[in-house]
N, C-alpha and C. Protein backbone atom coordinates (compact mmCIF):
# COMPACT_ATOMS: atom_id res chain seq x y z
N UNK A 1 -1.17 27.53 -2.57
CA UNK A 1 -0.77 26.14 -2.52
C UNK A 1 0.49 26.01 -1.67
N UNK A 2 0.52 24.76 -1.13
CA UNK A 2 1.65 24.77 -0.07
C UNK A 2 3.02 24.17 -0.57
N UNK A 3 3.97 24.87 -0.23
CA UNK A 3 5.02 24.13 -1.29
C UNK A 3 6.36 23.41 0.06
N UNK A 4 5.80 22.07 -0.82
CA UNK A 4 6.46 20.73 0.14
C UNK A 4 7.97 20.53 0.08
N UNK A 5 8.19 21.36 -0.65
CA UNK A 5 10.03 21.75 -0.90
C UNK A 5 10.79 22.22 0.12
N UNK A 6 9.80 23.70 0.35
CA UNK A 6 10.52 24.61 1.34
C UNK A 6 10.03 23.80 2.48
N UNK A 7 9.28 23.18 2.97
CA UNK A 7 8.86 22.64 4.60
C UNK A 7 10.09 21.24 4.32
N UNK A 8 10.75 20.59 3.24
CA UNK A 8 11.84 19.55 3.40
C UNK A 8 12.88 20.15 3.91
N UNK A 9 13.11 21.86 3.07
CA UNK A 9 14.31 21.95 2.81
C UNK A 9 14.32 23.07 4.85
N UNK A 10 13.23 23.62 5.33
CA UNK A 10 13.49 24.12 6.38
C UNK A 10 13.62 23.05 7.43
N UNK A 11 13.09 21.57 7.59
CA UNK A 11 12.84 20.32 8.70
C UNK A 11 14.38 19.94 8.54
N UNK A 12 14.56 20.10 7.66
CA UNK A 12 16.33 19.65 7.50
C UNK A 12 17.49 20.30 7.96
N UNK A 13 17.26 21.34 7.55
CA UNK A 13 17.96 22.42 8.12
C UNK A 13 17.69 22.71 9.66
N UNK A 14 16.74 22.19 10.25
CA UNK A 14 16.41 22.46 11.68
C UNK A 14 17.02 21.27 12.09
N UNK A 15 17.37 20.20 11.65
CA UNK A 15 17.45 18.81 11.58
C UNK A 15 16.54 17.69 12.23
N UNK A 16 15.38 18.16 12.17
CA UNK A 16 13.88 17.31 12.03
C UNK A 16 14.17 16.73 11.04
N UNK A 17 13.19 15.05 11.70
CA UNK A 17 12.58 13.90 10.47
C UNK A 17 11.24 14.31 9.98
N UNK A 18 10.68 13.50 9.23
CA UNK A 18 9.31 14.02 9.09
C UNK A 18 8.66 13.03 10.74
N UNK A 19 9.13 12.56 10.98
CA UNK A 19 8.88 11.69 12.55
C UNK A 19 8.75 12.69 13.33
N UNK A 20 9.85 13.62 13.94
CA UNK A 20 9.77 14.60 14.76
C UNK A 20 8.32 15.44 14.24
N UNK A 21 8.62 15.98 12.97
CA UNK A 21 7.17 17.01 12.97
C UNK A 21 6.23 16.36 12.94
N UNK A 22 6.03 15.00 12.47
CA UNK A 22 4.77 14.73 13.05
C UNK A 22 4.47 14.34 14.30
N UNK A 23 5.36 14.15 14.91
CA UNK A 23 4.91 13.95 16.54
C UNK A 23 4.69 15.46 17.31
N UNK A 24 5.58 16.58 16.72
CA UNK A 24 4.95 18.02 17.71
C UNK A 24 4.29 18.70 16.77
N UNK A 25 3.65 17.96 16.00
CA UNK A 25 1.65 18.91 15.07
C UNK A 25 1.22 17.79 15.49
N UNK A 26 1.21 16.82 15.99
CA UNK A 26 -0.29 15.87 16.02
C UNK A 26 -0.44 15.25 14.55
N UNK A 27 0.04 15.51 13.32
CA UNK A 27 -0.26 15.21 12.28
C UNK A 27 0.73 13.51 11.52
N UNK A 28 0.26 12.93 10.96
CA UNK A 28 0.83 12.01 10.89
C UNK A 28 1.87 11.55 9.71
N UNK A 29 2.77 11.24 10.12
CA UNK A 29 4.08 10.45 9.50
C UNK A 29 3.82 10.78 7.87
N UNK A 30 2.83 10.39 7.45
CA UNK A 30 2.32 9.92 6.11
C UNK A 30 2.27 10.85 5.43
N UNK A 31 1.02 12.01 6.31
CA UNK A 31 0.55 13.12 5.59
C UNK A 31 1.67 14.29 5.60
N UNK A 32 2.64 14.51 6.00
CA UNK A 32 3.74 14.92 6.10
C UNK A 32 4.45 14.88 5.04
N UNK A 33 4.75 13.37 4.69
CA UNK A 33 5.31 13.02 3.71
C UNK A 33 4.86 13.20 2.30
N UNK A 34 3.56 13.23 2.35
CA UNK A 34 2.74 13.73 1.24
C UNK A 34 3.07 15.03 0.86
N UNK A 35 2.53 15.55 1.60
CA UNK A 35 2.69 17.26 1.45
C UNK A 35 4.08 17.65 1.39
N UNK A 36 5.54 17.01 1.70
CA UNK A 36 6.96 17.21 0.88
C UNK A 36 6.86 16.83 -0.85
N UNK A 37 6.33 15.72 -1.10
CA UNK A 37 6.63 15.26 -1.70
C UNK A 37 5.80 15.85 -3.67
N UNK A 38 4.24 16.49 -2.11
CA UNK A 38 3.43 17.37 -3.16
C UNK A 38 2.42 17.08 -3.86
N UNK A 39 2.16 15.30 -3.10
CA UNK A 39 1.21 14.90 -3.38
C UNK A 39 -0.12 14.95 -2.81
N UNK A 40 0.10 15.83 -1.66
CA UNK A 40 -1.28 16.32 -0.83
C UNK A 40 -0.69 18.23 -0.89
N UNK A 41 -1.95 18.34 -1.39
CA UNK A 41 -1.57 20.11 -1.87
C UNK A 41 -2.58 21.04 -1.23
N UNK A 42 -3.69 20.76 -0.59
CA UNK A 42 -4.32 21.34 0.05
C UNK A 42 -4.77 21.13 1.54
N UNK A 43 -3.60 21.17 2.32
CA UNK A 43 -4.16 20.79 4.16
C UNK A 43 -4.56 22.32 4.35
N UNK A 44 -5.25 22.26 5.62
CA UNK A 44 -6.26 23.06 6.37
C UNK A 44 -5.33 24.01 6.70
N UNK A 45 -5.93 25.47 7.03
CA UNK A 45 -4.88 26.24 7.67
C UNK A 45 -4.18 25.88 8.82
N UNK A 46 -5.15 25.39 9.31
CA UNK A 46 -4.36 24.84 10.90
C UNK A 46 -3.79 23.66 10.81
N UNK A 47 -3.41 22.90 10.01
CA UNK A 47 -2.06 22.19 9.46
C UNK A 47 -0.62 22.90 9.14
N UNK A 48 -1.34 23.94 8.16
CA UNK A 48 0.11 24.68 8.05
C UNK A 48 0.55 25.97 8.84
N UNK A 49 -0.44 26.36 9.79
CA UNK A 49 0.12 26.93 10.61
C UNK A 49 0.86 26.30 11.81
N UNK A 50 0.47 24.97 12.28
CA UNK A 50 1.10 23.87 13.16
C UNK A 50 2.36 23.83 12.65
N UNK A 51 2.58 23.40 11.36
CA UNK A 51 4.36 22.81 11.14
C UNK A 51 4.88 23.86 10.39
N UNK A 52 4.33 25.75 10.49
CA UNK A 52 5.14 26.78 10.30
C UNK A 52 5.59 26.83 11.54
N UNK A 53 4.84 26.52 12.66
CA UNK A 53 5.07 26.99 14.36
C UNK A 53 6.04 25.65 14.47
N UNK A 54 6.05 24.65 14.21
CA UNK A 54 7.17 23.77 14.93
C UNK A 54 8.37 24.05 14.23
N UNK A 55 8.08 24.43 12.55
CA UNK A 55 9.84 24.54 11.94
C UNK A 55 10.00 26.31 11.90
N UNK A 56 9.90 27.02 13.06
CA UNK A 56 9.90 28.25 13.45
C UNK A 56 10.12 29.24 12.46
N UNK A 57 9.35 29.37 11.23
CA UNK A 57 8.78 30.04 10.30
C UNK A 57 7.50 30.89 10.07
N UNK A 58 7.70 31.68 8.96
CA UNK A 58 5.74 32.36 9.17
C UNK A 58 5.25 31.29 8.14
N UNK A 59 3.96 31.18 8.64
CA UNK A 59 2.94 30.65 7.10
C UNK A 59 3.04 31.22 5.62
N UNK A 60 3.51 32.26 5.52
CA UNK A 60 3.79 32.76 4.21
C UNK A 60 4.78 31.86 3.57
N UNK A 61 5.96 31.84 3.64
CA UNK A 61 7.46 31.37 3.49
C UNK A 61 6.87 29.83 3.63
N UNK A 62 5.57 29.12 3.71
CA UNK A 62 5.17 27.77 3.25
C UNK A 62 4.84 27.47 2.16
N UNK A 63 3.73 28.81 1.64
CA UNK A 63 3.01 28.87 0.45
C UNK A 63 4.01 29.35 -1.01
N UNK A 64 3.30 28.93 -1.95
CA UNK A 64 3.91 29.16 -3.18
C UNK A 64 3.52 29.99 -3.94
N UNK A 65 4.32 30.97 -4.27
CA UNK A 65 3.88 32.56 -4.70
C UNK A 65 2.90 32.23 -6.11
């Protein structure tokens, strides 16, 4: 499961909006916001490999042990 904590707490620290990452994944504003917030818990791999590659992380360090 993807944990929407660590992708707030790394976009912040990079100092990305959820605006910025959704404009360099293609993915939108909303669903972004979902998946921080934890209310969308299952996107595609190639969702979370897109916004591990824009907030320059591995896909592991997304997921929740």
């Amino acid at each position: 499961m993807l944990n929407g904590v660590k992708i707030r707490e790394i976009r912040t620290l990079k100092g990305y909006t959820t605006k910025d990452v959704a404009r360099f994944t293609n993915i939108s504003k909303s669903y972004i916001e979902e998946l921080e917030r934890g209310t969308k818990q299952n996107p595609s791999f190639n969702k979370i490999v897109s916004i591990a590659k824009v907030l320059g992380t591995k896909v592991d360090e997304l997921i929740l042990d």
